[in-house]
PDB file of N, CA and C in Angstrom:
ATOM      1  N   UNK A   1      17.629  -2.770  23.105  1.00  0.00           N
ATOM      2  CA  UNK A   1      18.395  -2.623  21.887  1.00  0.00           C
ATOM      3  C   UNK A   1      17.557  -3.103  20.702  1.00  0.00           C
ATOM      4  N   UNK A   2      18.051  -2.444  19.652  1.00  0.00           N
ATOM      5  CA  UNK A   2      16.690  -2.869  18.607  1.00  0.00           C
ATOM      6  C   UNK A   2      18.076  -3.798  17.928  1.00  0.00           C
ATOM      7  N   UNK A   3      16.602  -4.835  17.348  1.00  0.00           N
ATOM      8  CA  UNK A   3      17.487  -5.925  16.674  1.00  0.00           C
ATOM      9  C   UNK A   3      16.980  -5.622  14.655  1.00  0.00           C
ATOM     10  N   UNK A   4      17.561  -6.335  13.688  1.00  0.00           N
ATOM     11  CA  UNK A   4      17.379  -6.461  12.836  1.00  0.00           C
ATOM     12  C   UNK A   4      17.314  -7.856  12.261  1.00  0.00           C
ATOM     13  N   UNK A   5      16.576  -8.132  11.398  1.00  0.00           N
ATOM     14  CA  UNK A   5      16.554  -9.557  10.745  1.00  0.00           C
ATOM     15  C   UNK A   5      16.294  -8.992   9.359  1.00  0.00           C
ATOM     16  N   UNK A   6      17.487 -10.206   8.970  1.00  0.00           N
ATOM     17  CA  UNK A   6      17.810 -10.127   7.457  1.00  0.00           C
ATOM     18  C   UNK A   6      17.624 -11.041   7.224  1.00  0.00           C
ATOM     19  N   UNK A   7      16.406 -11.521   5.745  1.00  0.00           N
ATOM     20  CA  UNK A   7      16.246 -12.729   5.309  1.00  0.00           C
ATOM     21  C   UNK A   7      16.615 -12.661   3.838  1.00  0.00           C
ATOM     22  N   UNK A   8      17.019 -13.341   3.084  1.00  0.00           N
ATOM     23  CA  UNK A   8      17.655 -13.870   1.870  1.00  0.00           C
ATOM     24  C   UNK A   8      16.930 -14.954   1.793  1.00  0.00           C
ATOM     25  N   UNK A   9      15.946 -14.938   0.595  1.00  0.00           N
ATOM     26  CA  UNK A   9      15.024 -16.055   0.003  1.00  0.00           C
ATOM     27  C   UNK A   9      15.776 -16.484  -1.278  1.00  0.00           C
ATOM     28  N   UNK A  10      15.738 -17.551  -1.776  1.00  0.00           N
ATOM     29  CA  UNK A  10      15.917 -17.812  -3.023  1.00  0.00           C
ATOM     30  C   UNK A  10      14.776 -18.457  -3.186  1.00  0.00           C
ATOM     31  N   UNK A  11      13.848 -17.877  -4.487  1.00  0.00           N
ATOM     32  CA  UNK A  11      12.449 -18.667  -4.802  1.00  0.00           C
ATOM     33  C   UNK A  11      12.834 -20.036  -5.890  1.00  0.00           C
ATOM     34  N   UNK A  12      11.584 -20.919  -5.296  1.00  0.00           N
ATOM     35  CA  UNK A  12      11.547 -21.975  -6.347  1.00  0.00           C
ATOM     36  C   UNK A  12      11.190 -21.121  -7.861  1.00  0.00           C
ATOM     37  N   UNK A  13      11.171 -22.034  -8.793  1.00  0.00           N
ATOM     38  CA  UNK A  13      11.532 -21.755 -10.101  1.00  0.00           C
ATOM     39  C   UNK A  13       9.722 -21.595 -10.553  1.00  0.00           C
ATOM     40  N   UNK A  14       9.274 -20.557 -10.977  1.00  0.00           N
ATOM     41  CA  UNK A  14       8.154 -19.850 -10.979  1.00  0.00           C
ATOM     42  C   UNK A  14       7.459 -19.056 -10.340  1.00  0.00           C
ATOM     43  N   UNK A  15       7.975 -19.085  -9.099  1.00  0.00           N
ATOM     44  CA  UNK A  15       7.320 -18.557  -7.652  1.00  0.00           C
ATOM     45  C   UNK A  15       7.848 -17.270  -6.991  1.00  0.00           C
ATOM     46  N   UNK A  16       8.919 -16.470  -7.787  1.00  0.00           N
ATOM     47  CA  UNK A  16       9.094 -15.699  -7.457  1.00  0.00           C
ATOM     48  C   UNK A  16       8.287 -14.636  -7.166  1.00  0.00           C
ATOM     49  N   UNK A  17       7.041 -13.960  -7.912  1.00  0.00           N
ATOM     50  CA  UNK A  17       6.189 -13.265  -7.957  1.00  0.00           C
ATOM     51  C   UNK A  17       5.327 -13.137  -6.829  1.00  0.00           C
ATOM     52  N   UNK A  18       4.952 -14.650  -7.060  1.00  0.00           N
ATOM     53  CA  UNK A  18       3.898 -15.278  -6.084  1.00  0.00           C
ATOM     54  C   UNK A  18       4.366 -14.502  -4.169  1.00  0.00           C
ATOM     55  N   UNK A  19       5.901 -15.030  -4.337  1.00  0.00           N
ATOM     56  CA  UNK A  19       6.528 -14.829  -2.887  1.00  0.00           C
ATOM     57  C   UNK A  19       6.877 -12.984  -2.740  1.00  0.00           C
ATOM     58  N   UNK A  20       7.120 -12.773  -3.884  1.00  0.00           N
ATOM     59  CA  UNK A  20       6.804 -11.061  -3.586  1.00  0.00           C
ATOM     60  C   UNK A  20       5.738 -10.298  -3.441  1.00  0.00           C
ATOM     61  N   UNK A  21       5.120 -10.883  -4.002  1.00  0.00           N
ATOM     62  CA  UNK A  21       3.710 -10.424  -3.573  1.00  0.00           C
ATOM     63  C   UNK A  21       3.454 -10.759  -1.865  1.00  0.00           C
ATOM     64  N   UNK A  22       3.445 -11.734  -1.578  1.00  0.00           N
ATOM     65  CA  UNK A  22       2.939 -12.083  -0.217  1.00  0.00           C
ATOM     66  C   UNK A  22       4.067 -11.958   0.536  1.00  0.00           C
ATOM     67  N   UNK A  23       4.849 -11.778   0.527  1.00  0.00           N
ATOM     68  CA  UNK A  23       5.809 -10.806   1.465  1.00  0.00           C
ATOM     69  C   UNK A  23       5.957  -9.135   1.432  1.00  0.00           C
ATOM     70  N   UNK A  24       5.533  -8.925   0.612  1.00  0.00           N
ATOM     71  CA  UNK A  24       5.063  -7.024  -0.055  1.00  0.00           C
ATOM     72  C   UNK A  24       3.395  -7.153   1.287  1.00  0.00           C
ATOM     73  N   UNK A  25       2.609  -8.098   1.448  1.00  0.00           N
ATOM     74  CA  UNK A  25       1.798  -7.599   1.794  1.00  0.00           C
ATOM     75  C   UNK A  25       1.747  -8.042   3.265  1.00  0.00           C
ATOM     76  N   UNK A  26       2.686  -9.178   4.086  1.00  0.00           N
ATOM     77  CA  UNK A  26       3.223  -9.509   5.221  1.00  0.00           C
ATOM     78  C   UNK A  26       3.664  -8.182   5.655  1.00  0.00           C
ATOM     79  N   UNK A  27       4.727  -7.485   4.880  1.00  0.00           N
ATOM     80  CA  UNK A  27       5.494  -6.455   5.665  1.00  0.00           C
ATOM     81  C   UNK A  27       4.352  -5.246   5.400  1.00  0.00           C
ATOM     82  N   UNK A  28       3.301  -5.251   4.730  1.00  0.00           N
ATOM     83  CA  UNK A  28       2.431  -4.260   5.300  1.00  0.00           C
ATOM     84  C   UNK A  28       1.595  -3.681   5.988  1.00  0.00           C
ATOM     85  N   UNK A  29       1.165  -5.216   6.569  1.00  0.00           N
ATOM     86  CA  UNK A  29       0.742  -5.810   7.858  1.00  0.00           C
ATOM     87  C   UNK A  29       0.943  -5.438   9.040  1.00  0.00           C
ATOM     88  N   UNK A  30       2.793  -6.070   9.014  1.00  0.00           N
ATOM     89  CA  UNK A  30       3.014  -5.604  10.125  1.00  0.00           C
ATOM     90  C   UNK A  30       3.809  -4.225  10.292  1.00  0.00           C
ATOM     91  N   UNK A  31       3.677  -3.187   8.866  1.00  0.00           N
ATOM     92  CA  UNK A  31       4.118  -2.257   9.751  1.00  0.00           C
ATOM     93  C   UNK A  31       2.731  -1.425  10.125  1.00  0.00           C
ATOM     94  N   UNK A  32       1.539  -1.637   9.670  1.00  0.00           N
ATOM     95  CA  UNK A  32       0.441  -1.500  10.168  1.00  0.00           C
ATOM     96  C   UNK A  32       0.118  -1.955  11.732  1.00  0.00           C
ATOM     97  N   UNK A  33       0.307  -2.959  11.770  1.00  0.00           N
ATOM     98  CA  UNK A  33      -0.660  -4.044  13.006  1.00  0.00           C
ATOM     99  C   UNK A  33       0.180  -4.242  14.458  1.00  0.00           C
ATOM    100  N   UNK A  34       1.640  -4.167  13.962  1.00  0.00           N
ATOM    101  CA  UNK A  34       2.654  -4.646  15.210  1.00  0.00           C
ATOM    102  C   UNK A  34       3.318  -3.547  15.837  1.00  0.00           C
ATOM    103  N   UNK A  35       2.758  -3.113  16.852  1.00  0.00           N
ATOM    104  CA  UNK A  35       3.797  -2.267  17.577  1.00  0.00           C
ATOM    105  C   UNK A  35       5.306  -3.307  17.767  1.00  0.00           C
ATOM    106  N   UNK A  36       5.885  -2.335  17.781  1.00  0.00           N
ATOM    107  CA  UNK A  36       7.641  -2.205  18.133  1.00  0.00           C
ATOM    108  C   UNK A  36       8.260  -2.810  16.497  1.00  0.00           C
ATOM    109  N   UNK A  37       7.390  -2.589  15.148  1.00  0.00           N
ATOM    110  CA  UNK A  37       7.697  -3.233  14.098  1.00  0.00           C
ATOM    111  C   UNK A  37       7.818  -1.411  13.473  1.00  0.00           C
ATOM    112  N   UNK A  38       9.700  -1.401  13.760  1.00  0.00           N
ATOM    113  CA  UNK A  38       9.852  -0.215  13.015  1.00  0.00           C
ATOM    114  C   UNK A  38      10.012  -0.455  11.480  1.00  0.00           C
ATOM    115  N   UNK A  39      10.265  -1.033  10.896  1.00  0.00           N
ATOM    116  CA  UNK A  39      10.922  -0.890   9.804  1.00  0.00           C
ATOM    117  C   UNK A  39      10.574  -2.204   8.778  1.00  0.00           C
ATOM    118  N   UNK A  40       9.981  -2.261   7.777  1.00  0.00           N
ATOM    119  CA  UNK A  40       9.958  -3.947   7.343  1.00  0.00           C
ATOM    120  C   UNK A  40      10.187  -3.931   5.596  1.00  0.00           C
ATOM    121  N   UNK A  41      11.283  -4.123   5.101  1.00  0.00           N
ATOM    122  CA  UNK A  41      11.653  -3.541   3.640  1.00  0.00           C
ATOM    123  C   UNK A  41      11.677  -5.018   2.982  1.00  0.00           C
ATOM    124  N   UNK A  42      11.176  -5.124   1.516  1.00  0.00           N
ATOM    125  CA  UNK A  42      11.262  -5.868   0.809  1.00  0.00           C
ATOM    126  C   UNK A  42      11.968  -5.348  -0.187  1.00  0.00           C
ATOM    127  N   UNK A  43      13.028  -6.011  -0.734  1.00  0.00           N
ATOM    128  CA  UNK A  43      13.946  -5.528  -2.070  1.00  0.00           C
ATOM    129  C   UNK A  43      14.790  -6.690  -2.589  1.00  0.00           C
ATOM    130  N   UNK A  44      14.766  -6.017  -4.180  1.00  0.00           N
ATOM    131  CA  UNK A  44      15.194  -7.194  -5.180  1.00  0.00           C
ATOM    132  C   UNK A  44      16.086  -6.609  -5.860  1.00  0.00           C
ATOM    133  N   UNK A  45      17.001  -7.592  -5.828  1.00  0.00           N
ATOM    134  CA  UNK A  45      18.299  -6.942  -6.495  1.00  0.00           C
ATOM    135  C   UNK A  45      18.301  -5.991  -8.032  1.00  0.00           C
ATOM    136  N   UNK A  46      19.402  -5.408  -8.321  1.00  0.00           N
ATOM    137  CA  UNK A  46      18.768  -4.677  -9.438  1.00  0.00           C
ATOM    138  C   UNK A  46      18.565  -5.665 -10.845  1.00  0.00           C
ATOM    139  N   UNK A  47      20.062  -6.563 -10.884  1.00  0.00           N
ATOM    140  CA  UNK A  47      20.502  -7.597 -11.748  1.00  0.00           C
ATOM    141  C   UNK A  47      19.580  -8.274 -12.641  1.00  0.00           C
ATOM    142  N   UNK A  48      18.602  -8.639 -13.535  1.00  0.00           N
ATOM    143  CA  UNK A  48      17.660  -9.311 -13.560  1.00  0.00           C
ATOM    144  C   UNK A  48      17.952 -10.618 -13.323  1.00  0.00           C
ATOM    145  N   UNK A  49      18.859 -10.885 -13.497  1.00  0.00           N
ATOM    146  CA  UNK A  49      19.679 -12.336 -13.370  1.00  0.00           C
ATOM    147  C   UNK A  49      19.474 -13.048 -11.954  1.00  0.00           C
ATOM    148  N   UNK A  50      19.394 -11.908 -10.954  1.00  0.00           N
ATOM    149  CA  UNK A  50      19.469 -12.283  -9.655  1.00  0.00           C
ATOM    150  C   UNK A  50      18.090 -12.631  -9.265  1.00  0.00           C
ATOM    151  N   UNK A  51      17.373 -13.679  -9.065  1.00  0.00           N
ATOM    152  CA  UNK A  51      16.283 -14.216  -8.145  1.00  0.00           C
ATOM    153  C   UNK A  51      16.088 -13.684  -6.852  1.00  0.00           C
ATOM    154  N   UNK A  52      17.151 -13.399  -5.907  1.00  0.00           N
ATOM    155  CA  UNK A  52      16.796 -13.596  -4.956  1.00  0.00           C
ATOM    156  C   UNK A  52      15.976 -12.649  -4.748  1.00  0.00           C
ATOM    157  N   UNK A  53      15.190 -12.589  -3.432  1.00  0.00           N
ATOM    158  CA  UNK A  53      14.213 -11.882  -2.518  1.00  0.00           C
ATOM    159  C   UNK A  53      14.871 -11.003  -0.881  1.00  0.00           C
ATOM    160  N   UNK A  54      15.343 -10.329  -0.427  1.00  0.00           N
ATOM    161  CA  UNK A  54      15.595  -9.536   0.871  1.00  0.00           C
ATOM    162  C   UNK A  54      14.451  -9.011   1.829  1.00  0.00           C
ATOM    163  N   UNK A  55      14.187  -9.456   2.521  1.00  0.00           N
ATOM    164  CA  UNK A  55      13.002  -9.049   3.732  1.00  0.00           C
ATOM    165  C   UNK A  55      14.032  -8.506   4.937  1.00  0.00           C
ATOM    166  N   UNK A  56      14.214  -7.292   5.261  1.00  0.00           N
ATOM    167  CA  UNK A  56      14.293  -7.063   6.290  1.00  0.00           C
ATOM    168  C   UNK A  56      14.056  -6.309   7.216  1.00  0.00           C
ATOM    169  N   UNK A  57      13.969  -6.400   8.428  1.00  0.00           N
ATOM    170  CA  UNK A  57      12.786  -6.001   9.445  1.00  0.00           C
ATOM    171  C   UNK A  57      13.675  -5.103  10.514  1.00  0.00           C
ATOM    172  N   UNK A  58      13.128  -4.564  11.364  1.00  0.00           N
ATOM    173  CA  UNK A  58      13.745  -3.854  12.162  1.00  0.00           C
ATOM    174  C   UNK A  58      12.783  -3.252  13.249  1.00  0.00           C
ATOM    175  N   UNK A  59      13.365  -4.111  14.379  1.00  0.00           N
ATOM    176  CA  UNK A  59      12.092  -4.673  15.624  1.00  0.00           C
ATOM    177  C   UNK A  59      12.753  -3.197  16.830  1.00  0.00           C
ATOM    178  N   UNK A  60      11.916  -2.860  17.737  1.00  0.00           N
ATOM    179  CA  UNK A  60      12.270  -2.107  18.622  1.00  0.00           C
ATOM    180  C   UNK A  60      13.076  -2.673  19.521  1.00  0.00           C
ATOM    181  N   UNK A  61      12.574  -4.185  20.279  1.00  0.00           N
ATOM    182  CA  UNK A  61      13.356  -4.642  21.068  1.00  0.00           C
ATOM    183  C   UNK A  61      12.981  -6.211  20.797  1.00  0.00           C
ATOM    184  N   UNK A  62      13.521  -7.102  21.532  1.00  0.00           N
ATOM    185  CA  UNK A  62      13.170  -8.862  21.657  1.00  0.00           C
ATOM    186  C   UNK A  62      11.911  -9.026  22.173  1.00  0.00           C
ATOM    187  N   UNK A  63      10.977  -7.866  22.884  1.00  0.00           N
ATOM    188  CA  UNK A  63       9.625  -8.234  23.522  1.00  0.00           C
ATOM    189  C   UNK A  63       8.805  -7.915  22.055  1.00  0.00           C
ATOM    190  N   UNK A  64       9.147  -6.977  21.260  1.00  0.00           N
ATOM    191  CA  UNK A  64       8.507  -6.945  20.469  1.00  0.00           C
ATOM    192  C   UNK A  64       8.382  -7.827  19.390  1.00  0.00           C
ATOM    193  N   UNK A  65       9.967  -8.407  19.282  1.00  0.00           N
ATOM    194  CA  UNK A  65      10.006  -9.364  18.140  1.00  0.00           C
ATOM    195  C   UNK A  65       8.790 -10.563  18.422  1.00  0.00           C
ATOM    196  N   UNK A  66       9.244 -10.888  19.554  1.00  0.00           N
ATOM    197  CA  UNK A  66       8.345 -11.986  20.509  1.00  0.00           C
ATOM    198  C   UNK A  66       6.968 -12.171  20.697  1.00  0.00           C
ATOM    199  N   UNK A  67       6.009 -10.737  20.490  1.00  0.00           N
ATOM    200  CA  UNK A  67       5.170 -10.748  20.458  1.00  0.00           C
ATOM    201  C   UNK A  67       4.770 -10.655  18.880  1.00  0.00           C
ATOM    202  N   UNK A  68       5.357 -10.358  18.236  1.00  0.00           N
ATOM    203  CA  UNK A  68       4.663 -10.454  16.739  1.00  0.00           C
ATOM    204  C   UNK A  68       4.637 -11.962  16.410  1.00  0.00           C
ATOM    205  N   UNK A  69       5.542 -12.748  16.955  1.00  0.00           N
ATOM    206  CA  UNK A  69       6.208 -14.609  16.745  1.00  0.00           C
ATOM    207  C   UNK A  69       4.745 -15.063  17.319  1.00  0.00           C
ATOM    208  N   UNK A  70       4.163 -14.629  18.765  1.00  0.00           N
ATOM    209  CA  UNK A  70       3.385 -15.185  19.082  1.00  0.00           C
ATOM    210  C   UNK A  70       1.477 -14.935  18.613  1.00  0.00           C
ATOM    211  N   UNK A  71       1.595 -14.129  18.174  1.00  0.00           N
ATOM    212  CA  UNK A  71      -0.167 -13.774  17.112  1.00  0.00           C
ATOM    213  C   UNK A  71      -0.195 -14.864  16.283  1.00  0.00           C
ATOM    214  N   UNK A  72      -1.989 -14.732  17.260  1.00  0.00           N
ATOM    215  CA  UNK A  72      -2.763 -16.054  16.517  1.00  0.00           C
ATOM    216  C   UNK A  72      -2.453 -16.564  14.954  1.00  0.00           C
ATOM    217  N   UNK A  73      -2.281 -17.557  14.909  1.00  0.00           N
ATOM    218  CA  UNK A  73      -1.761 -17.687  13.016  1.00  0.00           C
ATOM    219  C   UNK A  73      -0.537 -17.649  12.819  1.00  0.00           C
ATOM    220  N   UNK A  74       0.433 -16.325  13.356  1.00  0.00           N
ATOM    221  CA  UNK A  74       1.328 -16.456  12.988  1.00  0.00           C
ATOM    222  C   UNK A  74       2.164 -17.867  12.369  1.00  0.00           C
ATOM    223  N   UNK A  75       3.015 -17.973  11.176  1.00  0.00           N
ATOM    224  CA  UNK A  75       3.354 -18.808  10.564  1.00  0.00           C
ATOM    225  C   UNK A  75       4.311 -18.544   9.685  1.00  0.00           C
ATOM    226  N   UNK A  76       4.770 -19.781   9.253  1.00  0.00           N
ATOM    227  CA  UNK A  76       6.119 -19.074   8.199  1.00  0.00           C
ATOM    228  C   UNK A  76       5.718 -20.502   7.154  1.00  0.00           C
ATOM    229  N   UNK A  77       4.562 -21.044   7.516  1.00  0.00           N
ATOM    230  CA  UNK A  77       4.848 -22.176   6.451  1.00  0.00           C
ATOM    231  C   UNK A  77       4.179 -22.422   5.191  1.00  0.00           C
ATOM    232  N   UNK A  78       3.341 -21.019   5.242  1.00  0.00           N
ATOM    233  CA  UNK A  78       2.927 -20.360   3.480  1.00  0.00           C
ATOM    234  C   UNK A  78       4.080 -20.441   2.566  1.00  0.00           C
ATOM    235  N   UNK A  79       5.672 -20.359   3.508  1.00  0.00           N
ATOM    236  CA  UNK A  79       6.750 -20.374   2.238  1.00  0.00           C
ATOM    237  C   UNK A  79       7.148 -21.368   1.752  1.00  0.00           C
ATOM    238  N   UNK A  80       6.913 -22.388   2.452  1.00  0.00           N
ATOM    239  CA  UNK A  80       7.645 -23.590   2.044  1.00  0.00           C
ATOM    240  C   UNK A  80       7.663 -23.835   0.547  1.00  0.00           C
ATOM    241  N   UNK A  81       6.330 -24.127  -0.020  1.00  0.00           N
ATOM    242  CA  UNK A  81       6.318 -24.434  -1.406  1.00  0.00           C
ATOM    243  C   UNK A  81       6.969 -23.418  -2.191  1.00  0.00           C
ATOM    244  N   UNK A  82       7.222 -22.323  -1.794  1.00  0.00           N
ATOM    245  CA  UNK A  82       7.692 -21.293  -2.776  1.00  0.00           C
ATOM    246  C   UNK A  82       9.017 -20.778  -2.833  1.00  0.00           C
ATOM    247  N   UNK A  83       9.818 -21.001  -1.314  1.00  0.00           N
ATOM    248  CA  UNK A  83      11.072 -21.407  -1.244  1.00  0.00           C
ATOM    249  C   UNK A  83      11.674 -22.493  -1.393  1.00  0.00           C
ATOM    250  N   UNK A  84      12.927 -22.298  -2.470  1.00  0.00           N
ATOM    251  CA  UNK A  84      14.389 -22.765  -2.797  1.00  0.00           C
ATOM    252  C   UNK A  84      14.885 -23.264  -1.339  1.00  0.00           C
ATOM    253  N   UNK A  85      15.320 -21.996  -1.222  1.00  0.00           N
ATOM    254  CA  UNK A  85      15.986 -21.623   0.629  1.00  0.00           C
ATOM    255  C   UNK A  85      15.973 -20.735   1.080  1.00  0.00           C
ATOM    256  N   UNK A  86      16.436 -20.286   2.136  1.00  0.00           N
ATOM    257  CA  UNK A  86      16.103 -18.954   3.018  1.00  0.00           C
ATOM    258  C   UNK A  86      17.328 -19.265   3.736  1.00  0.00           C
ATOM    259  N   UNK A  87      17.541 -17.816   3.999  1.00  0.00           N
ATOM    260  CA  UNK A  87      19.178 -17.505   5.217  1.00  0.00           C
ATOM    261  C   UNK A  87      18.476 -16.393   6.020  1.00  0.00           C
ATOM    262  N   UNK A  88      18.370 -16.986   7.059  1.00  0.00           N
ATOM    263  CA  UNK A  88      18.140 -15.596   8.340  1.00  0.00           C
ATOM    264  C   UNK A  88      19.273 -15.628   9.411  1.00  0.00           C
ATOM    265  N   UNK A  89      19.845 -14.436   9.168  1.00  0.00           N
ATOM    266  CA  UNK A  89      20.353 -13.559  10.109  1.00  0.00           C
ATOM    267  C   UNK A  89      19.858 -12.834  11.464  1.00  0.00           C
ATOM    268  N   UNK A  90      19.739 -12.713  12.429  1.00  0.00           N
ATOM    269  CA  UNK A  90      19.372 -12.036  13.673  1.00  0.00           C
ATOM    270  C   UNK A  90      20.317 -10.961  14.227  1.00  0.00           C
ATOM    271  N   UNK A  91      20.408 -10.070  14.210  1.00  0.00           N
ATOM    272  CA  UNK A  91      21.199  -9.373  14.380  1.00  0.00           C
ATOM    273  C   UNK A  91      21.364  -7.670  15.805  1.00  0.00           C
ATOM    274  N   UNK A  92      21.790  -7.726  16.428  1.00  0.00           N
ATOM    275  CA  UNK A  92      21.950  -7.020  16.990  1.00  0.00           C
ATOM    276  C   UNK A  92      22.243  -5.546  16.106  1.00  0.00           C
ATOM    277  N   UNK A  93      21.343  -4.246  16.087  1.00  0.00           N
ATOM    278  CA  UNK A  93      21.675  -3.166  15.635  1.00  0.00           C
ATOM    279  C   UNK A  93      22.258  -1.893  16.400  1.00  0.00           C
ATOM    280  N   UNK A  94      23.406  -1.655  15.798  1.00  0.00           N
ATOM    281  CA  UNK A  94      24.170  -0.815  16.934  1.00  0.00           C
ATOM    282  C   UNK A  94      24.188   0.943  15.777  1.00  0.00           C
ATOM    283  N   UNK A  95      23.276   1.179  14.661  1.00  0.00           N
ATOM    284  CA  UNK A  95      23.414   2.091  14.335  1.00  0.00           C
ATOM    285  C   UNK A  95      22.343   2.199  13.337  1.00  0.00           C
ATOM    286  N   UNK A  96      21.432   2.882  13.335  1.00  0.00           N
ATOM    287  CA  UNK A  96      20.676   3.057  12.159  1.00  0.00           C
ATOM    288  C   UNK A  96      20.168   4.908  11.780  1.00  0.00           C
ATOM    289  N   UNK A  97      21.090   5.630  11.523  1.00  0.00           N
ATOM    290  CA  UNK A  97      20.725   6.225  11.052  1.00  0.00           C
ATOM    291  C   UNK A  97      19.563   6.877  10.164  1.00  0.00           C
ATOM    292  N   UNK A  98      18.684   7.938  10.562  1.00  0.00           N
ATOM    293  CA  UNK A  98      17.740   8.268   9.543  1.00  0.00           C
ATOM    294  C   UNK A  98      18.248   8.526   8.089  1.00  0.00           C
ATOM    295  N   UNK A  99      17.927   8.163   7.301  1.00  0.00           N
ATOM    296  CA  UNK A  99      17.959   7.952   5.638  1.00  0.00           C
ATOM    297  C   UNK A  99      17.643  10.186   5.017  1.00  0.00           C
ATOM    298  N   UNK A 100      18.612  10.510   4.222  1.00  0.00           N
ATOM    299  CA  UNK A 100      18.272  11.513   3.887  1.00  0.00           C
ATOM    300  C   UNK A 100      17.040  12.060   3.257  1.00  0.00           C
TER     301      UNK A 100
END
């Protein structure tokens, strides 16, 4: 079953850029580099008001998620300084339609 992960960043106060940028080039990575890495979208609300950041990914199965978790380096702690907070979701996907 393919899973989805939804992340919701809120950036520290200057760093928004900084964290779009290097998540614009994370998810290009891996939709380059990672088999079973279908899908990896970065988007910002339309609002200007709104800060936040949306990363979300869309894995073939849990072996795949698993193996992208485990590559050399892999890390998540480039964000720290640049995240507020973060909300991740894991999610089981029971429908994804192709996009018109």
């Amino acid at each position: 079953m393919a899973l989805g992960i939804y992340i919701e960043y809120t950036p520290r106060d200057g760093c928004r850029e900084t964290l779009l940028g290097r998540l614009r080039d994370e998810a290009e990575s891996c939709m380059r580099d990672d088999d079973g890495c279908l899908r990896m979208e970065v988007a910002v609300p339309q609002k200007a008001e709104d800060h936040r950041i949306f990363l979300i990914e869309l894995w073939r199965d849990r072996a795949a998620l698993d193996a992208h978790g485990a590559k050399p380096g892999h890390s998540h702690a480039w964000q720290e300084p640049l995240v507020e907070s973060k909300r991740v979701s894991v999610c089981d996907v029971v429908a994804s339609p192709e996009a018109p």
